[in-house]
PDB file of N, CA and C in Angstrom:
ATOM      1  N   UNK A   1      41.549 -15.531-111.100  1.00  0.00           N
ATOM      2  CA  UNK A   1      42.464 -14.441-110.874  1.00  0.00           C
ATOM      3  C   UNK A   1      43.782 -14.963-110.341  1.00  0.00           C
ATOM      4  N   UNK A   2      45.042 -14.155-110.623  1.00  0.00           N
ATOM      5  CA  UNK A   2      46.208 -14.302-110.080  1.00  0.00           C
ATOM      6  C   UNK A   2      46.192 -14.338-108.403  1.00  0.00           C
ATOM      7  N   UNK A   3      47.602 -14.783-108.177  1.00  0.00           N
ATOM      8  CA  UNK A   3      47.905 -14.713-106.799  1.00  0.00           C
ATOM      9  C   UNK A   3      48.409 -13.611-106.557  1.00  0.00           C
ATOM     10  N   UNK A   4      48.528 -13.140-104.890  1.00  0.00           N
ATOM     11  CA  UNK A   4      49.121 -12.118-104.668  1.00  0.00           C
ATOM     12  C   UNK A   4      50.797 -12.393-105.152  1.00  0.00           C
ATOM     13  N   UNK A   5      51.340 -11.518-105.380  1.00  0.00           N
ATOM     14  CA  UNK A   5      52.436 -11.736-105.733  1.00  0.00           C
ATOM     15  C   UNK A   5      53.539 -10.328-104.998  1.00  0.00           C
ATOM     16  N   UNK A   6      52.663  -9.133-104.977  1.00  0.00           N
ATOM     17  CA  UNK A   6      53.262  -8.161-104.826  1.00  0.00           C
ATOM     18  C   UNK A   6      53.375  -6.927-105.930  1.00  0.00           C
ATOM     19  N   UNK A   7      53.562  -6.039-105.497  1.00  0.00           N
ATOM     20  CA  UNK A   7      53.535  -4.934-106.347  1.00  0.00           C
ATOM     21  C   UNK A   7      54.595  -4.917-107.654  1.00  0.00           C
ATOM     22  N   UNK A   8      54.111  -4.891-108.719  1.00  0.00           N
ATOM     23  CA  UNK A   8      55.439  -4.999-109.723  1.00  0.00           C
ATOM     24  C   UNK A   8      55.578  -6.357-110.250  1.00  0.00           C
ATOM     25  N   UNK A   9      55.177  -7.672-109.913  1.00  0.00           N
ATOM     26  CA  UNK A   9      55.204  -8.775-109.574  1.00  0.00           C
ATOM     27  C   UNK A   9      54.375  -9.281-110.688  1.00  0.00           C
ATOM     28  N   UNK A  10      53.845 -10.437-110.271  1.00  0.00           N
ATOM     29  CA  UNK A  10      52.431 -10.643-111.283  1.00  0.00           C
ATOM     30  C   UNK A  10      51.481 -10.220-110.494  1.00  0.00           C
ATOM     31  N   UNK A  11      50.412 -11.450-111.506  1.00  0.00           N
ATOM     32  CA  UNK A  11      49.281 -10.384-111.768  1.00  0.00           C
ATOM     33  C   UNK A  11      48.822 -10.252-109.733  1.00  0.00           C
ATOM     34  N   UNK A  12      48.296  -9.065-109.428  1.00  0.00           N
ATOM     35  CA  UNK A  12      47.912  -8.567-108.143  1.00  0.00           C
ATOM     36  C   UNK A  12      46.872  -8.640-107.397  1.00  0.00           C
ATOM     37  N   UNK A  13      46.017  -9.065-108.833  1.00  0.00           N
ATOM     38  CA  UNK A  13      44.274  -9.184-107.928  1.00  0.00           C
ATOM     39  C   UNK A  13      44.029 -10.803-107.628  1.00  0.00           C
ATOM     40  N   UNK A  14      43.005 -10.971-106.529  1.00  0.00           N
ATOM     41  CA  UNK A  14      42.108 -11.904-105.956  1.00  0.00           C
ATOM     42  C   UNK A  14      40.923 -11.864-105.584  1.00  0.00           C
ATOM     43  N   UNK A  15      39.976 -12.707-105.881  1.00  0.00           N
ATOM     44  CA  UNK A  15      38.450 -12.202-105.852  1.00  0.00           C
ATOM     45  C   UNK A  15      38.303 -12.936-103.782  1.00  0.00           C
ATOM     46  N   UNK A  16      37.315 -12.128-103.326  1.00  0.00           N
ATOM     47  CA  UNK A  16      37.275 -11.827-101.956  1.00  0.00           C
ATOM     48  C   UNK A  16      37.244 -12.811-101.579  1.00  0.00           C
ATOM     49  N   UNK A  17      36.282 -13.812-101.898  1.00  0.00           N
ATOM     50  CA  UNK A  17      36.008 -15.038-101.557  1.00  0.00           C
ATOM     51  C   UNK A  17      37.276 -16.095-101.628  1.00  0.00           C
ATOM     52  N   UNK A  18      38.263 -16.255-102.266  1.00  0.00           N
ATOM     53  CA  UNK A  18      39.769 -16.501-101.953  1.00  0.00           C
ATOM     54  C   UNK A  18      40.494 -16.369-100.948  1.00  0.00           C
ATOM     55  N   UNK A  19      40.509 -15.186-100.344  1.00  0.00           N
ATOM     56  CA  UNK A  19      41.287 -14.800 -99.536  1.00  0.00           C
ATOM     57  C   UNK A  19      41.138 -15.684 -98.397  1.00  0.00           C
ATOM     58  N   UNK A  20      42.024 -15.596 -97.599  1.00  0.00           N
ATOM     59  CA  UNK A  20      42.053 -16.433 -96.080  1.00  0.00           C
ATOM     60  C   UNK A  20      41.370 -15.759 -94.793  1.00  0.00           C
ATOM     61  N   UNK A  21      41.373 -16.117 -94.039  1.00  0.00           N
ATOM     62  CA  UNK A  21      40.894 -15.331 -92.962  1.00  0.00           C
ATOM     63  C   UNK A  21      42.070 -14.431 -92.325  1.00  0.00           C
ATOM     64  N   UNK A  22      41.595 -13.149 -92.258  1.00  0.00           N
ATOM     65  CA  UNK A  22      42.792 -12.567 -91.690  1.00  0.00           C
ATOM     66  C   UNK A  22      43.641 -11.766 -92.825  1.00  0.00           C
ATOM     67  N   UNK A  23      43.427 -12.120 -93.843  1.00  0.00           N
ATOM     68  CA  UNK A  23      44.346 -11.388 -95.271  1.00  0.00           C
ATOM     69  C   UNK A  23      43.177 -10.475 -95.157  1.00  0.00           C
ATOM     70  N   UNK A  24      43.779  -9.513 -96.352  1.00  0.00           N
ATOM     71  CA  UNK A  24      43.184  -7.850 -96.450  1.00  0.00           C
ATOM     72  C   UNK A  24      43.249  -7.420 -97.879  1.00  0.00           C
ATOM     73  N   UNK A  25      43.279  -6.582 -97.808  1.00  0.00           N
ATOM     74  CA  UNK A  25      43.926  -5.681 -99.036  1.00  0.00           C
ATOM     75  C   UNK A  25      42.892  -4.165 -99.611  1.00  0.00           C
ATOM     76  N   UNK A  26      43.000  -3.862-101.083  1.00  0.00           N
ATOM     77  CA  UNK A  26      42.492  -2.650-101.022  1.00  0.00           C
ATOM     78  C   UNK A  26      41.245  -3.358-102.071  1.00  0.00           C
ATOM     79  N   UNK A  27      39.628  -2.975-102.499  1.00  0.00           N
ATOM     80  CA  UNK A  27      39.106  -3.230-103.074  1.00  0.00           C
ATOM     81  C   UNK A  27      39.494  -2.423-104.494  1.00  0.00           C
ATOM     82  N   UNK A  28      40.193  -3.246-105.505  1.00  0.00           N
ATOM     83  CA  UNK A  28      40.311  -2.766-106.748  1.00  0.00           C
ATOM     84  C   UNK A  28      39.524  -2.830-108.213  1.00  0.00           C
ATOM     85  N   UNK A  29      38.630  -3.490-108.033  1.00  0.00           N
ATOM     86  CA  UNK A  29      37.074  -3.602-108.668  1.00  0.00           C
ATOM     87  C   UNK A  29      36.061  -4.069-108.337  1.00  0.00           C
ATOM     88  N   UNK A  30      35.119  -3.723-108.715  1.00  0.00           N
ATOM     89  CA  UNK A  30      33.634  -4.609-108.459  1.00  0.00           C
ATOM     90  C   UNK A  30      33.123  -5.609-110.162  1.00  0.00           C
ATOM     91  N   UNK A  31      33.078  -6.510-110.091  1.00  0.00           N
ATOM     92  CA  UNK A  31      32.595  -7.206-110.822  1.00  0.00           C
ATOM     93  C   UNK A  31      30.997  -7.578-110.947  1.00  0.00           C
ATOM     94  N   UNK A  32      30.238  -8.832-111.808  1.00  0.00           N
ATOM     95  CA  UNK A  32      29.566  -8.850-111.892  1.00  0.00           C
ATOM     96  C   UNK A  32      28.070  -8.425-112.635  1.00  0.00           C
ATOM     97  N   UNK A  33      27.491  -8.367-112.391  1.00  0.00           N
ATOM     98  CA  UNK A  33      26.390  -7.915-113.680  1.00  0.00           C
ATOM     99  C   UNK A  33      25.305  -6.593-112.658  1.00  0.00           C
ATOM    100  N   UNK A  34      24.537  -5.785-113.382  1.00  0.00           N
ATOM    101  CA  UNK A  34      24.125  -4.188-112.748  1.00  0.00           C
ATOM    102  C   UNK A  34      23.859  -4.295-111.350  1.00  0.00           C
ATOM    103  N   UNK A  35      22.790  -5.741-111.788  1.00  0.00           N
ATOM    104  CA  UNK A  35      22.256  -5.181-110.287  1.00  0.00           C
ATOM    105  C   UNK A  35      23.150  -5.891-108.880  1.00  0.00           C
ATOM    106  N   UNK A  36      23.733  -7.045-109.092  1.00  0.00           N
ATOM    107  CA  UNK A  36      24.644  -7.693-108.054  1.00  0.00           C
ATOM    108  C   UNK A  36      25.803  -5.917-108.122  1.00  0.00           C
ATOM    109  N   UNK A  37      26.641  -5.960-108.777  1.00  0.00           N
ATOM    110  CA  UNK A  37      27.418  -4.862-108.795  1.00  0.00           C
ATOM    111  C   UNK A  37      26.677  -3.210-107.959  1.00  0.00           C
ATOM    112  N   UNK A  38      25.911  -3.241-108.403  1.00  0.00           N
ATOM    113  CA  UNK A  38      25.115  -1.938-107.560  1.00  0.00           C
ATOM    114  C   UNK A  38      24.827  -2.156-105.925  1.00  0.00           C
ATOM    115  N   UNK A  39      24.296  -3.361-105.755  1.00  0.00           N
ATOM    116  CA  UNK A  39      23.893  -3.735-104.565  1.00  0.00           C
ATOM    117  C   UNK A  39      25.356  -3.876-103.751  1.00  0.00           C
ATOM    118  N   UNK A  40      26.140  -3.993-104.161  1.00  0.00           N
ATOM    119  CA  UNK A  40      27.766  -4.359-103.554  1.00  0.00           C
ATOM    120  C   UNK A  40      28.307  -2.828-103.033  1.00  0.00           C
ATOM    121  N   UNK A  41      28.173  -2.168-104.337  1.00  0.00           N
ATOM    122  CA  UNK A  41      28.543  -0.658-104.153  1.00  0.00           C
ATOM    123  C   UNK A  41      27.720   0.120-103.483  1.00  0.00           C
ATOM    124  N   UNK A  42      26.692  -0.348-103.394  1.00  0.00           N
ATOM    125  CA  UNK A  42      25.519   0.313-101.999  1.00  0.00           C
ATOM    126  C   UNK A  42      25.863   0.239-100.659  1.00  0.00           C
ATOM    127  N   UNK A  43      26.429  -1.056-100.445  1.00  0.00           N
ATOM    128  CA  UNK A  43      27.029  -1.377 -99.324  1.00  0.00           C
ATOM    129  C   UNK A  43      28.600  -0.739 -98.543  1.00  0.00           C
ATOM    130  N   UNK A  44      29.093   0.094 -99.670  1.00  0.00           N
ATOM    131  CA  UNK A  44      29.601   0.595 -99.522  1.00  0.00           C
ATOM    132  C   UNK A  44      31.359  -0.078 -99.952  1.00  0.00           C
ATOM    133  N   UNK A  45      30.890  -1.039-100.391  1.00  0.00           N
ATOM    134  CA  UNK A  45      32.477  -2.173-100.981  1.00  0.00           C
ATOM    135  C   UNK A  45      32.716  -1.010-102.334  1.00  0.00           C
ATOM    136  N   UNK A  46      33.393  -0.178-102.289  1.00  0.00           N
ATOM    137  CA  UNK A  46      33.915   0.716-103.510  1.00  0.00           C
ATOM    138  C   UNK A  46      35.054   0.424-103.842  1.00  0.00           C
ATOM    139  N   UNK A  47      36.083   0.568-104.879  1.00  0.00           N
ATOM    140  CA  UNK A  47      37.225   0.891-105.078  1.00  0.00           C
ATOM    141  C   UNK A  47      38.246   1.469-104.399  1.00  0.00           C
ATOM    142  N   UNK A  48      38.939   1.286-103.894  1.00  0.00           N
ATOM    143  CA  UNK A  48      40.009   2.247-102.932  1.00  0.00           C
ATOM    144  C   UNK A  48      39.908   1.847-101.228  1.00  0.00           C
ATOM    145  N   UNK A  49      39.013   1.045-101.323  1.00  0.00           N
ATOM    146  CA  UNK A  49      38.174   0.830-100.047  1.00  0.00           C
ATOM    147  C   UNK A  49      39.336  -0.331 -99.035  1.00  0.00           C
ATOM    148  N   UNK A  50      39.806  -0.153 -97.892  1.00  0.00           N
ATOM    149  CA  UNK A  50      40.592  -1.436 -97.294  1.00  0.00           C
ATOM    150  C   UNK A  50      39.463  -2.274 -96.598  1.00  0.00           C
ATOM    151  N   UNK A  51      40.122  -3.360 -97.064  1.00  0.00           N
ATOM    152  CA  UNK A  51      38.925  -4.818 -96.303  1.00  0.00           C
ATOM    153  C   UNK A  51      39.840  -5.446 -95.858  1.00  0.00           C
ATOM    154  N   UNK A  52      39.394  -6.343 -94.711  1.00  0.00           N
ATOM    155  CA  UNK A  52      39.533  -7.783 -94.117  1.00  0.00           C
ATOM    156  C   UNK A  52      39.148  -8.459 -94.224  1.00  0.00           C
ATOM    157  N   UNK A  53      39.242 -10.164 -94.347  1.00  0.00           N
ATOM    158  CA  UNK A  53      38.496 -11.229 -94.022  1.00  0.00           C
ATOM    159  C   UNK A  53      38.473 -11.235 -92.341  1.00  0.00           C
ATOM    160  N   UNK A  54      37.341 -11.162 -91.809  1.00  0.00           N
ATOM    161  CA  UNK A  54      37.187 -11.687 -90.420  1.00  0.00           C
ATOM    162  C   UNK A  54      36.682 -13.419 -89.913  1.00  0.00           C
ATOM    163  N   UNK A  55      35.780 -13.934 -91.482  1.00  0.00           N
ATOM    164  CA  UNK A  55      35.385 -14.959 -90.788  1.00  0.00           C
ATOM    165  C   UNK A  55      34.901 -15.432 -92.135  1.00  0.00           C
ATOM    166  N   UNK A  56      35.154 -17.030 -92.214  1.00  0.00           N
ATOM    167  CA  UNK A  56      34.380 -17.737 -92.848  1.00  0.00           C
ATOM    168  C   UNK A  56      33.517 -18.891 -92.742  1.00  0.00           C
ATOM    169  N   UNK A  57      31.970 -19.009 -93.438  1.00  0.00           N
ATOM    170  CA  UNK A  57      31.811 -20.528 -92.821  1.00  0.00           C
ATOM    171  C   UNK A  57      32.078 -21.541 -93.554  1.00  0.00           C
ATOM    172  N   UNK A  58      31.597 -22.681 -93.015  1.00  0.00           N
ATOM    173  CA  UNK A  58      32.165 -23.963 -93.819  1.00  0.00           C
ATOM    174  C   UNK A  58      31.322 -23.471 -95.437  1.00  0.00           C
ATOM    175  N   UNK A  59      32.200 -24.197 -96.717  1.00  0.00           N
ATOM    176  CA  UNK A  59      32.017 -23.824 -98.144  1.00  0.00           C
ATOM    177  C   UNK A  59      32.315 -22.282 -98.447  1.00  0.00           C
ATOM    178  N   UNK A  60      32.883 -21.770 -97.344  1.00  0.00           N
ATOM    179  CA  UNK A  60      32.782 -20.096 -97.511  1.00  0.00           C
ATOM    180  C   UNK A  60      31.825 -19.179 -97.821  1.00  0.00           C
ATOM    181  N   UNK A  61      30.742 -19.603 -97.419  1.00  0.00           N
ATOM    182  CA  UNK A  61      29.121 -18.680 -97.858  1.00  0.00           C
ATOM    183  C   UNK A  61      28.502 -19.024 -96.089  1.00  0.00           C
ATOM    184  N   UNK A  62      28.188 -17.919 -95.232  1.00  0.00           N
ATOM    185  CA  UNK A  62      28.953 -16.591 -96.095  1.00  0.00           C
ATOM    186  C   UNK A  62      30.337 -16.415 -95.246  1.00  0.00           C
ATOM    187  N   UNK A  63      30.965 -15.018 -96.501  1.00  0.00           N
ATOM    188  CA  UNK A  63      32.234 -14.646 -95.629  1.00  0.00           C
ATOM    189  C   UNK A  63      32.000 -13.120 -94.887  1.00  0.00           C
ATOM    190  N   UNK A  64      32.624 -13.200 -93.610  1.00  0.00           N
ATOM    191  CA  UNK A  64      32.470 -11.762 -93.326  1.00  0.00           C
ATOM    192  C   UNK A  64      33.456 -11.288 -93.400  1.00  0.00           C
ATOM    193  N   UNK A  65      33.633  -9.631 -93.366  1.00  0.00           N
ATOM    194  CA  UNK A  65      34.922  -8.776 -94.262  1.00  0.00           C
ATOM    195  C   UNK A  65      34.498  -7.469 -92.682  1.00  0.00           C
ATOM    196  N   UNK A  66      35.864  -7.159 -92.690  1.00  0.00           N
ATOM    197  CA  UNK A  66      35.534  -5.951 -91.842  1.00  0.00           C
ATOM    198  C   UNK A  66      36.180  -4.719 -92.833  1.00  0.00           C
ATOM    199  N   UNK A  67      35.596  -3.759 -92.830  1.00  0.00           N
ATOM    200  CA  UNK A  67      35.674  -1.910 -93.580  1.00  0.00           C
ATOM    201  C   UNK A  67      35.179  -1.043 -93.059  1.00  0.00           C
ATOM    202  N   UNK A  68      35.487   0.159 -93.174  1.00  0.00           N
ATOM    203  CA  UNK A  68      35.402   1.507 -92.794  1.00  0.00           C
ATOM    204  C   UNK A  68      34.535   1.281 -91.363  1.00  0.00           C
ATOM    205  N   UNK A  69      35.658   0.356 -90.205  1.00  0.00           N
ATOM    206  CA  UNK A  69      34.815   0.431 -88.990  1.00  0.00           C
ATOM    207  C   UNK A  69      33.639  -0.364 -88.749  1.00  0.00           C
ATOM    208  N   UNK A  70      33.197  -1.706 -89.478  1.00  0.00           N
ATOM    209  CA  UNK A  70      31.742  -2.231 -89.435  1.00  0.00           C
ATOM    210  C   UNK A  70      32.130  -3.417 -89.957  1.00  0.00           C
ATOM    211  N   UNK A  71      31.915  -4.418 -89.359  1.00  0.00           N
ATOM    212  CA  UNK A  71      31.810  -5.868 -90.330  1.00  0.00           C
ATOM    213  C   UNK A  71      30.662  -6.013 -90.977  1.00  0.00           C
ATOM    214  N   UNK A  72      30.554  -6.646 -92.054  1.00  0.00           N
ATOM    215  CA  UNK A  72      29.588  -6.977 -93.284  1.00  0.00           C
ATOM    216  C   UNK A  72      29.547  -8.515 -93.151  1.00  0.00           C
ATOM    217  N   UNK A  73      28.491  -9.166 -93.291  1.00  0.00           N
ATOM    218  CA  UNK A  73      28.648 -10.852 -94.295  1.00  0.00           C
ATOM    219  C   UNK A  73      28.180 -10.968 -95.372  1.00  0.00           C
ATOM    220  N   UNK A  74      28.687 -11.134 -96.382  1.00  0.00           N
ATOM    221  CA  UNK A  74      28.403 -11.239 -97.575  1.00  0.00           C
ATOM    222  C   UNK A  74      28.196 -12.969 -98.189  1.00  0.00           C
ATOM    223  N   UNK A  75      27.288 -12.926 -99.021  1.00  0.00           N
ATOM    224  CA  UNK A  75      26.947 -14.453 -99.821  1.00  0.00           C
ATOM    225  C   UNK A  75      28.654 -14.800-100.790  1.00  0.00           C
ATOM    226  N   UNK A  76      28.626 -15.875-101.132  1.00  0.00           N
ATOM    227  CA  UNK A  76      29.848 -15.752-101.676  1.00  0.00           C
ATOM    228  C   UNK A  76      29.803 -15.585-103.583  1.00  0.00           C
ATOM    229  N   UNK A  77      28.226 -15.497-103.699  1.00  0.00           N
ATOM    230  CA  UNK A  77      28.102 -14.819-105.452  1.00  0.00           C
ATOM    231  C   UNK A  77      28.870 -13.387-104.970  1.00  0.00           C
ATOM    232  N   UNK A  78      28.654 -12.771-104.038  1.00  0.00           N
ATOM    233  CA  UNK A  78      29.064 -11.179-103.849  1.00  0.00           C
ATOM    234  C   UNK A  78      30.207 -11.340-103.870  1.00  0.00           C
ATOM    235  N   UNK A  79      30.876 -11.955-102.479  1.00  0.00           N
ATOM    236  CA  UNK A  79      32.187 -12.179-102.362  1.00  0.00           C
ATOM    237  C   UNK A  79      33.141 -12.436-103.739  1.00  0.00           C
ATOM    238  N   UNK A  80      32.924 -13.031-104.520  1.00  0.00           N
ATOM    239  CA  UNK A  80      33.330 -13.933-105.709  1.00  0.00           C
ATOM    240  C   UNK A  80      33.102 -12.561-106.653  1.00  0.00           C
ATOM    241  N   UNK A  81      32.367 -11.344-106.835  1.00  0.00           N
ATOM    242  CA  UNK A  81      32.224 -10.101-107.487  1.00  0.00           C
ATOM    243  C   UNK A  81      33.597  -8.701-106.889  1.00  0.00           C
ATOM    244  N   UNK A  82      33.795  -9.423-105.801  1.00  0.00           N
ATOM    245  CA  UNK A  82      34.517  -7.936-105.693  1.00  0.00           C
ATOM    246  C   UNK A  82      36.212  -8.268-105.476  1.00  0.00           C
ATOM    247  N   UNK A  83      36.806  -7.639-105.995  1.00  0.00           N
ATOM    248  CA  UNK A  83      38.298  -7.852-106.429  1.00  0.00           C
ATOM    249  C   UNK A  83      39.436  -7.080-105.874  1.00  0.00           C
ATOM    250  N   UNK A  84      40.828  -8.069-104.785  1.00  0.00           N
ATOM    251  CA  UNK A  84      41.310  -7.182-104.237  1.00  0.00           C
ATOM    252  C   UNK A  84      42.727  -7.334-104.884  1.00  0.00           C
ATOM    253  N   UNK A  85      42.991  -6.161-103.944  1.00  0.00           N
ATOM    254  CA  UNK A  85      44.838  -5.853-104.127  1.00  0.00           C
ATOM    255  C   UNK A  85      45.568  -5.663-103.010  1.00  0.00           C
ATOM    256  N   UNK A  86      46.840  -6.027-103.141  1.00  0.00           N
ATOM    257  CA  UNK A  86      47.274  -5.925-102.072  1.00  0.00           C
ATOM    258  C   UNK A  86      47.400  -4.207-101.638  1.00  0.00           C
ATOM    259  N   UNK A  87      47.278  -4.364-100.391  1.00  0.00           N
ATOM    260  CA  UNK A  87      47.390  -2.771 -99.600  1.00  0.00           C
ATOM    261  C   UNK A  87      48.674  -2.317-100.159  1.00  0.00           C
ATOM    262  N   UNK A  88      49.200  -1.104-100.361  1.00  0.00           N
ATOM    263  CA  UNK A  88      50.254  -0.501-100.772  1.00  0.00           C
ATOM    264  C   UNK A  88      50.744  -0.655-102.412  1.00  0.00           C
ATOM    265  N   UNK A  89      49.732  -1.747-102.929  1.00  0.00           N
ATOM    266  CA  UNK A  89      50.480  -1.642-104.657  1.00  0.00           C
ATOM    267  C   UNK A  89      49.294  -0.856-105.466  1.00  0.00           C
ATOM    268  N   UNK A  90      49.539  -0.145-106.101  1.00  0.00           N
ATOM    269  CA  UNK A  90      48.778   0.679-106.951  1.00  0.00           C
ATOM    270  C   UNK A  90      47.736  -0.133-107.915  1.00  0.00           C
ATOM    271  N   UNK A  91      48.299  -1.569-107.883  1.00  0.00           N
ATOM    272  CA  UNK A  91      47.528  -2.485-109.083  1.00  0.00           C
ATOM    273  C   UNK A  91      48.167  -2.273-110.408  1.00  0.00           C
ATOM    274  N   UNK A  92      49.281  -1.875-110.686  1.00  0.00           N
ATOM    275  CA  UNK A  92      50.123  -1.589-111.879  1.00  0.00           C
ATOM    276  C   UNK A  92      50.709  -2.952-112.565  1.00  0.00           C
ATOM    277  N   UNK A  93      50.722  -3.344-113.743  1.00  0.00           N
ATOM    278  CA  UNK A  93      51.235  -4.658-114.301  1.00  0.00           C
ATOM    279  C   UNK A  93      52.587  -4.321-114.042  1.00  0.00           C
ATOM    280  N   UNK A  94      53.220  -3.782-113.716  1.00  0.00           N
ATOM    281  CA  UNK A  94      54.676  -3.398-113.632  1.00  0.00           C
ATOM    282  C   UNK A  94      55.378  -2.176-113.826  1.00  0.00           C
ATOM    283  N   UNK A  95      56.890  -2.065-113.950  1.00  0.00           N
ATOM    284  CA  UNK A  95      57.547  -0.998-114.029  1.00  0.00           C
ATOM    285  C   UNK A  95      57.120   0.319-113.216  1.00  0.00           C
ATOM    286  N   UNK A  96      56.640   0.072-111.795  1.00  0.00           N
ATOM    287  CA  UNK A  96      56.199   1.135-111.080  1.00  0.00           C
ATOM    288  C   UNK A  96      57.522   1.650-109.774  1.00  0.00           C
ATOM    289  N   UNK A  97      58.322   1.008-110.087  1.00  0.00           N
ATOM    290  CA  UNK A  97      59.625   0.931-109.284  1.00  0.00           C
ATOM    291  C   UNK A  97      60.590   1.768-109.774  1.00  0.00           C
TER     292      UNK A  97
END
């Protein structure tokens, strides 16, 4: 996946497991195959959803993410399934300006 770049910019998404500690953004897909993807969205990692990185360990497995009030740790097959954006850009390839 692309780098953040910004809204309007290039491409906008980064898969979770990328991110740094301390970066955020909005969850803009779930990836992956039924049942990893279901088990993600059980957890409540949806679309529209704001996350944090709070913590990673060494190799990044696992990473923990803080949302809706609760930190999570996730394996990094999960992490590596769910796809962010930056907070405030719609996820638009452009011309949203």
């Amino acid at each position: 996946m692309g780098a953040f770049g910004g809204c309007c910019g290039t491409v906008t998404e980064k898969s979770l497991s990328s991110l740094a500690v301390g970066e955020g953004g909005v969850v803009s897909k779930i990836g992956g195959d039924g049942g990893l993807k279901r088990r993600i969205l059980e957890m409540g990692l949806v679309p529209g959803t704001e996350i944090r990185v709070e913590r990673k360990a060494p190799l990044n497995d696992p990473v923990s993410v803080w949302f809706r009030g609760y930190e999570l740790s996730l394996r990094v097959d999960e992490a590596d399934a769910v796809f962010i954006r930056p907070k405030g850009c719609a996820g638009c390839g452009g011309g949203c300006r």
